[in-house]
Every structure is written in structure tokens, then in C-alpha cells.
Protein backbone atom coordinates (compact mmCIF):
# COMPACT_ATOMS: atom_id res chain seq x y z
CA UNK A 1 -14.60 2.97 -6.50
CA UNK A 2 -15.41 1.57 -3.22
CA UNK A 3 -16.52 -2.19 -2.54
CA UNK A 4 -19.24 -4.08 -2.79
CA UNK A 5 -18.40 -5.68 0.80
CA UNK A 6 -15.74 -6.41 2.51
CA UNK A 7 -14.94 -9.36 5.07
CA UNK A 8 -11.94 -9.48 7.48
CA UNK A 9 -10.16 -13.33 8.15
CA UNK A 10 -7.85 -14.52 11.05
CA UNK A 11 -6.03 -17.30 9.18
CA UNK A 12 -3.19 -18.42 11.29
CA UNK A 13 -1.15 -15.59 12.22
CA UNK A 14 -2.08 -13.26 9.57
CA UNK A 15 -5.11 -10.67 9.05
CA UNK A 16 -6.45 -10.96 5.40
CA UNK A 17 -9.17 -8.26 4.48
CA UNK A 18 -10.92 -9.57 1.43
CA UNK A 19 -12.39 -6.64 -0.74
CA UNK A 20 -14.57 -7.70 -3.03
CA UNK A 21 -15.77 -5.26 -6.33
CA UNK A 22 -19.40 -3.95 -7.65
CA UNK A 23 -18.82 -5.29 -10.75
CA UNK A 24 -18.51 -9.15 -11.53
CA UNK A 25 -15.33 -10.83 -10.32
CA UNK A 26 -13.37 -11.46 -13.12
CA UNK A 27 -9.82 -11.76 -11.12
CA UNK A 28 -7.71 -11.88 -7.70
CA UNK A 29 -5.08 -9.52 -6.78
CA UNK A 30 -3.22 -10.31 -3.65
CA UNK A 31 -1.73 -7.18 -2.42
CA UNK A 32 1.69 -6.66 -0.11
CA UNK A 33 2.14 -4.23 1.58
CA UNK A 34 6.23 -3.08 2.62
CA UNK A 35 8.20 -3.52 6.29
CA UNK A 36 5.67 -2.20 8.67
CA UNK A 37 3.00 -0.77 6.46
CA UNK A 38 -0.31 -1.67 7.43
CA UNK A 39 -2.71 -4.19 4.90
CA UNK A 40 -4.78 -1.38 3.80
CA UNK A 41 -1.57 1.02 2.94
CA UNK A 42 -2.19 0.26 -1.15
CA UNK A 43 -5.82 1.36 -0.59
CA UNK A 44 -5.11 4.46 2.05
CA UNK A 45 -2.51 6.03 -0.10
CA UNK A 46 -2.65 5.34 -3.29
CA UNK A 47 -5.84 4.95 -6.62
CA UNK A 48 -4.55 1.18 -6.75
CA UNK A 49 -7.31 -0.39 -5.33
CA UNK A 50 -9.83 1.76 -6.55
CA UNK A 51 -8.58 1.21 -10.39
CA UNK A 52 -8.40 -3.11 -9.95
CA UNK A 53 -11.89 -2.34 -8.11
CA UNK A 54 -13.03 -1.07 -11.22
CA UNK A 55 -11.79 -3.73 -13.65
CA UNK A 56 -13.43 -6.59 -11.74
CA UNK A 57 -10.46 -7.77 -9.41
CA UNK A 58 -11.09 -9.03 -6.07
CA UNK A 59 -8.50 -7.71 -3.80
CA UNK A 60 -7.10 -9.41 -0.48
CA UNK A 61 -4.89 -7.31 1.77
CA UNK A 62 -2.13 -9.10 3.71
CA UNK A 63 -1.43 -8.15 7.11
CA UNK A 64 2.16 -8.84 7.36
CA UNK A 65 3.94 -6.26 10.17
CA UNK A 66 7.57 -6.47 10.12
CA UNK A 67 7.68 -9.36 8.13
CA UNK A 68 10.34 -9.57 5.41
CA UNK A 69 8.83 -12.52 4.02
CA UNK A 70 11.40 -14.85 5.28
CA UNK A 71 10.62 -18.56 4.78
CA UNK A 72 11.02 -18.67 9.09
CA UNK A 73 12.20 -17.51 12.30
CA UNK A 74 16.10 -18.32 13.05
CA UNK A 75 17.53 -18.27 16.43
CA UNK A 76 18.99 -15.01 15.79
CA UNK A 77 15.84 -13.11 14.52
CA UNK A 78 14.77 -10.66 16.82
CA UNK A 79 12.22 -12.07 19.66
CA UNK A 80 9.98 -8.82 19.13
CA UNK A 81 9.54 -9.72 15.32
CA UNK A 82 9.09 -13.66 15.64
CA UNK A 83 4.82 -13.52 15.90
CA UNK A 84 4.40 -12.00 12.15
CA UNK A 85 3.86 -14.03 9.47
CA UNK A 86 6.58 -15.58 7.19
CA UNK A 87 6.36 -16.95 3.97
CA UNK A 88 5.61 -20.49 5.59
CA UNK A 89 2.92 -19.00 6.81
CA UNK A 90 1.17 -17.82 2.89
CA UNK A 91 2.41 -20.96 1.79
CA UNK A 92 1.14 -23.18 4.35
CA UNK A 93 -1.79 -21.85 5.60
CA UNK A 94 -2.76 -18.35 4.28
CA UNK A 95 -2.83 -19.14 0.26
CA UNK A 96 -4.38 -22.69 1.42
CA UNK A 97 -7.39 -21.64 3.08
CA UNK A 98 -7.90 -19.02 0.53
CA UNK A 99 -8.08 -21.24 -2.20
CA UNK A 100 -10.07 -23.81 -0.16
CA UNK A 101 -12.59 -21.23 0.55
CA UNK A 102 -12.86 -19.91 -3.00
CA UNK A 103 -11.15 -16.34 -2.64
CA UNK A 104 -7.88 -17.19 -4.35
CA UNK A 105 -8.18 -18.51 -8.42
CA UNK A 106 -5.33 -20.40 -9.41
CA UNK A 107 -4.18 -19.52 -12.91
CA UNK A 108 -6.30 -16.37 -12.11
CA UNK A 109 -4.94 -14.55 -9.37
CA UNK A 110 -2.14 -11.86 -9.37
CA UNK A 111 0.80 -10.24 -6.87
CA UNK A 112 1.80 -7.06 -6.66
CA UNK A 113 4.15 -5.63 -3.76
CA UNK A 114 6.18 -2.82 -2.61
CA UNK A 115 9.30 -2.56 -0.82
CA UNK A 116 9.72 -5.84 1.37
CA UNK A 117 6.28 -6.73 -0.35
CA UNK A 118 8.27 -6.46 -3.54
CA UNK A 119 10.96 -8.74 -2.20
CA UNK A 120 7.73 -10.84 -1.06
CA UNK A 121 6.11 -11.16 -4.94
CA UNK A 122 9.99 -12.52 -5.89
CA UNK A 123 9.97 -15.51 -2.88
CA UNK A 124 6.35 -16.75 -3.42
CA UNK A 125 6.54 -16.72 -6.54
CA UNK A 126 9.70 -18.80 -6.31
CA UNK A 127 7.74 -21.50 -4.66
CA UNK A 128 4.15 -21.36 -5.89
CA UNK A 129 4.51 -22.41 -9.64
CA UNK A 130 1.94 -21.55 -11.97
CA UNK A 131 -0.69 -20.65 -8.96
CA UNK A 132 -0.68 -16.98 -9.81
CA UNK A 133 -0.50 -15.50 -13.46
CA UNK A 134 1.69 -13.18 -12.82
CA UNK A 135 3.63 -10.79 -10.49
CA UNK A 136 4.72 -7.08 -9.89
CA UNK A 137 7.04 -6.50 -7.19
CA UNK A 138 8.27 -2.49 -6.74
CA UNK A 139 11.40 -1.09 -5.16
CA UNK A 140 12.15 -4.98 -3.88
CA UNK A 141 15.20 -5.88 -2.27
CA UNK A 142 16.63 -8.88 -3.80
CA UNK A 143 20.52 -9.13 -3.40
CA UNK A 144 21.24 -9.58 -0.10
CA UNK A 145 24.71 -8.91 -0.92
CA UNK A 146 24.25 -5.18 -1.80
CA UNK A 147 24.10 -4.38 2.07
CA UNK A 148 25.65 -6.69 4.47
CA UNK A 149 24.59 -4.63 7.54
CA UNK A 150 20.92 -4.44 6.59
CA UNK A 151 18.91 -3.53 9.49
CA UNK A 152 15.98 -5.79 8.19
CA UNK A 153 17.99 -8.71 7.21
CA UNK A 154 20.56 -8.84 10.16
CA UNK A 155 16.84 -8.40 12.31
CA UNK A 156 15.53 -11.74 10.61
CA UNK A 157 18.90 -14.00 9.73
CA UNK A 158 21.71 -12.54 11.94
CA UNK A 159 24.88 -11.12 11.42
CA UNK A 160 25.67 -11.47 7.53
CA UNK A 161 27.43 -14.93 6.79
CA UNK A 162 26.82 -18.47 5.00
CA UNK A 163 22.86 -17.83 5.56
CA UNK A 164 22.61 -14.80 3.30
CA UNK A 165 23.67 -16.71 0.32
CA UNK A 166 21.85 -20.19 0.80
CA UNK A 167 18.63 -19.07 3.00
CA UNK A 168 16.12 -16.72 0.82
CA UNK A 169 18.17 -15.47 -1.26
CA UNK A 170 15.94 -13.51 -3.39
CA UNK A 171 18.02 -13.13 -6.30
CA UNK A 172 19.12 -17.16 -6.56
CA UNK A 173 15.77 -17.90 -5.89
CA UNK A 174 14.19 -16.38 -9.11
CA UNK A 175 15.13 -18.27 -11.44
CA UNK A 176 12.39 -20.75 -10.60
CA UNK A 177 9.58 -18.52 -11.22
CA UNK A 178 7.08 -19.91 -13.89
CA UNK A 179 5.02 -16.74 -14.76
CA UNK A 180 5.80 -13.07 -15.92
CA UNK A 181 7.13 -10.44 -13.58
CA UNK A 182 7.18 -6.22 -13.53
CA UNK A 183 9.32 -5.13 -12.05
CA UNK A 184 9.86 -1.27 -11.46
CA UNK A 185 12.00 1.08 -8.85
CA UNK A 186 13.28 4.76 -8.79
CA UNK A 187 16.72 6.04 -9.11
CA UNK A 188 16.14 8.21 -6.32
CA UNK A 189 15.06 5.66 -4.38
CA UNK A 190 17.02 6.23 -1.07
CA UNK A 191 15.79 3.35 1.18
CA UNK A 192 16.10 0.29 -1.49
CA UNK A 193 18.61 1.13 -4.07
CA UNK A 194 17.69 0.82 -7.43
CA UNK A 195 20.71 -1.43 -7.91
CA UNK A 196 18.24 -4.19 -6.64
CA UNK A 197 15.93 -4.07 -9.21
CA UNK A 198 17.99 -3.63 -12.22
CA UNK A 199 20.50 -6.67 -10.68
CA UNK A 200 17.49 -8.84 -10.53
CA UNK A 201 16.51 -8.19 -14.07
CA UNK A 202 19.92 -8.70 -15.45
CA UNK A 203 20.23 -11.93 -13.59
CA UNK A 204 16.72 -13.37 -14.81
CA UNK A 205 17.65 -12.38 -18.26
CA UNK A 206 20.74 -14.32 -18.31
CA UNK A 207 19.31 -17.03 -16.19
CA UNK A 208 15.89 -17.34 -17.67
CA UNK A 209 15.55 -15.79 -21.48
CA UNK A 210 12.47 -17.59 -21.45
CA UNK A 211 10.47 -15.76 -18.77
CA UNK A 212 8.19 -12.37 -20.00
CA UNK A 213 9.98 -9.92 -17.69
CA UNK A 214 9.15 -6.09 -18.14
CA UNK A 215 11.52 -3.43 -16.27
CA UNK A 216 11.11 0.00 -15.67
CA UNK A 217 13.95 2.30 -13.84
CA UNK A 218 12.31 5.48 -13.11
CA UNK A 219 15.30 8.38 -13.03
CA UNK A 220 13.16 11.00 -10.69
CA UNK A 221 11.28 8.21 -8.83
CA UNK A 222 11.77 7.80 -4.50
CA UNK A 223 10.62 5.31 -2.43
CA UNK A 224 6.84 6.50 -1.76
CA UNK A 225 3.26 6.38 -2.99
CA UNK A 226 3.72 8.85 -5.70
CA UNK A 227 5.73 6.60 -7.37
CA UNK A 228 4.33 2.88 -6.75
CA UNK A 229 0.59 4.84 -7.80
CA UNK A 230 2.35 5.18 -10.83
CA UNK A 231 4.14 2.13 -10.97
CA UNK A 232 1.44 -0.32 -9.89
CA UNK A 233 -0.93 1.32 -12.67
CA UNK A 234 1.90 0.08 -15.00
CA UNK A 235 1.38 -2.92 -13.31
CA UNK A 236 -2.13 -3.52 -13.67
CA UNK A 237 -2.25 -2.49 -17.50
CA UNK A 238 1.17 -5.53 -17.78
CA UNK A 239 -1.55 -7.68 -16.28
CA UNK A 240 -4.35 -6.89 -18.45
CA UNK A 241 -2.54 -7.49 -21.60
CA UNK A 242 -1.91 -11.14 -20.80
């Protein structure tokens, strides 16, 4: 299903394409897309967008670049990566001008990401309360711990140290989300172990018996569209039964 029309924002340092559907607006989903996937990758290469088209969600497509969602630049992250956004940035200015300007519904928007955009669903909603419903994050990374020489991580926070543990740490973080979370990932996954995933669940479930959590470890799932079409379909239907 294609849009009804579609408008393209500069708000701050980020591009947000808002996609809007041909039937009546009944929610928001805030897509993320991974490490240096483009905005549109969800809509390119998988039926995602297509299918929350179709049940009446308005969709708006982050352009984040080799972000990894960190709350900011350090002194040691890498000069050529310092211009995309960071998770100040959706905080501060993305998620604020939305709202003002009537795209994003609090108590009626929802999050999905994959890869770093899964790792992305875990740290705003760690700092965003009850503005979204709910979340989905796919494949995330969340323990920094599970790869001290992380290309992506030693990129943004330097060599592994002190930082790792007290500076977005995914996993620690968590336990202040507020709404439910999906969380899925493949156990052929050979980018993001699936390690991360099922960690994260374990920890919320000890941490926080009170938060709806759903996870599903895929055994013959990798780390590509086949399975997050799959996955974020899952996704959607989580979000429709709340």
C-alpha cells in the first residue's frame, strides 16, 4: 500500500520523512533503521511499511547514519561520525518538534528498530516514559560487555573502560522503561549475537516482573530483512493487541 503523501523535515541534524496512510490515521510508528542503513531501509526491503500503511499508522522514518544512538559525542568518538544524530538529538529536538507539530501522539505512537535501531527502541525508551505505547527493538545490542572490542562502540565511547558500564549502557538502562517491549533476534544471527537479546530479557524479567515483555529467539533466523519482515509483522500484531 503506498501513501497518501509524504513530506520530508530537516529538524536539527536529522532527516525525518513523514509517510502518512490512505486510510484514517489511527496511530504513529516511528521507525529505526540499523548502523548505516538509510531511513527508508524498512520500506525498500521489507512489507513493513506497507502492512502499518494499511492498518492506519502514520509512519516517520529517521535518518540516523552511523549513529548508535548514543546519548552524545565523547572526545574519543570518531571525528567522521560526530555530525549524525544522537539520542540528545530525538530527545531534544527531533521527538519535540514532532509532537509540537502534531505528527507524534503521545500515548499513541509506537518504536520499532533493527540492529543499532533495536539498541535505539531500548535507550529512548529508557528516557521517554509513557510517550510511546510500546516498543519492538530486533537483533539489538544491549550488553556492552559481550564484546569489548566492538567496532561501533569503541567508534562512539573509546577504548572499552569505566564508560561502557556507566554511559548508555543499554542493558542497566532498561529497567526504567514504562511500556511493553518485543523483542526478537536469530540464532544465526552473525553480526549481533543472539546472546544480546535473550540477556536483555532475562535481566528485565528479574529486574522488572512487572513490565509486558514478549521474546522470540528464532533458531534459523540471520541478521537481514528476511527475518526482521518476519519479526516486525510479529511486532505489529504485539501492538495491535494492546
Amino acid at each position: 500500500m503506498s501513501s497518501a503523501w509524504t513530506q520530508t523535515l530537516r529538524i536539527g541534524s536529522c532527516t525525518v520523512e513523514v509517510r502518512e496512510p490512505m486510510v484514517p490515521v489511527r496511530r504513529v510508528l516511528v521507525l529505526l533503521p540499523g548502523w548505516n542503513y538509510t531511513r527508508r531501509c524498512w520500506c525498500d526491503s521489507s512489507r513493513i511499511c506497507s502492512l502499518a500503511l494499511a492498518k492506519g499508522y502514520r509512519l516517520i522514518l529517521l535518518e540516523m547514519g552511523k549513529s548508535i544512538y548514543a546519548s552524545a559525542t565523547f572526545p574519543e568518538t570518531r571525528r567522521d561520525w560526530r555530525p549524525y544524530p544522537t539520542l540528545r538529538t530525538l530527545l531534544d529536538t527531533v521527538f519535540t518538534a514532532l509532537q509540537e507539530n502534531g505528527y507524534l501522539w503521545p500515548g499513541r505512537s509506537f518504536l520499532m528498530g533493527l540492529s543499532t535501531g533495536g539498541r535505539g527502541v531500548v535507550m529512548i525508551l529508557s528516557h521517554t516514559g509513557q510517550l510511546f505505547r510500546a516498543g519492538a527493538a530486533l537483533s539489538g545490542d544491549f550488553d556492552p560487555h559481550l564484546d569489548p572490542r566492538d567496532a561501533l562502540l569503541t567508534g562512539w565511547y573509546g577504548p572499552y573502560g569505566p564508560r561502557w558500564e556507566s554511559t548508555d549502557n543499554p542493558l542497566r538502562l532498561s529497567e526504567r522503561i514504562q511500556v511493553p517491549l518485543f523483542l526478537a533476534h536469530g540464532q544465526k544471527d552473525r553480526i549481533v549475537p543472539y546472546q544480546h537479546s535473550r540477556r536483555l530479557y532475562q535481566h528485565l524479567k528479574a529486574k522488572r516482573p512487572d513490565l509486558l515483555l514478549v521474546y522470540r529467539e528464532v533458531p534459523d533466523a540471520g541478521h537481514d530483512f528476511s527475518f526482521w519482515e518476519r519479526a516486525g509483522e510479529w511486532a505489529l500484531t504485539f501492538f495491535d493487541e494492546l
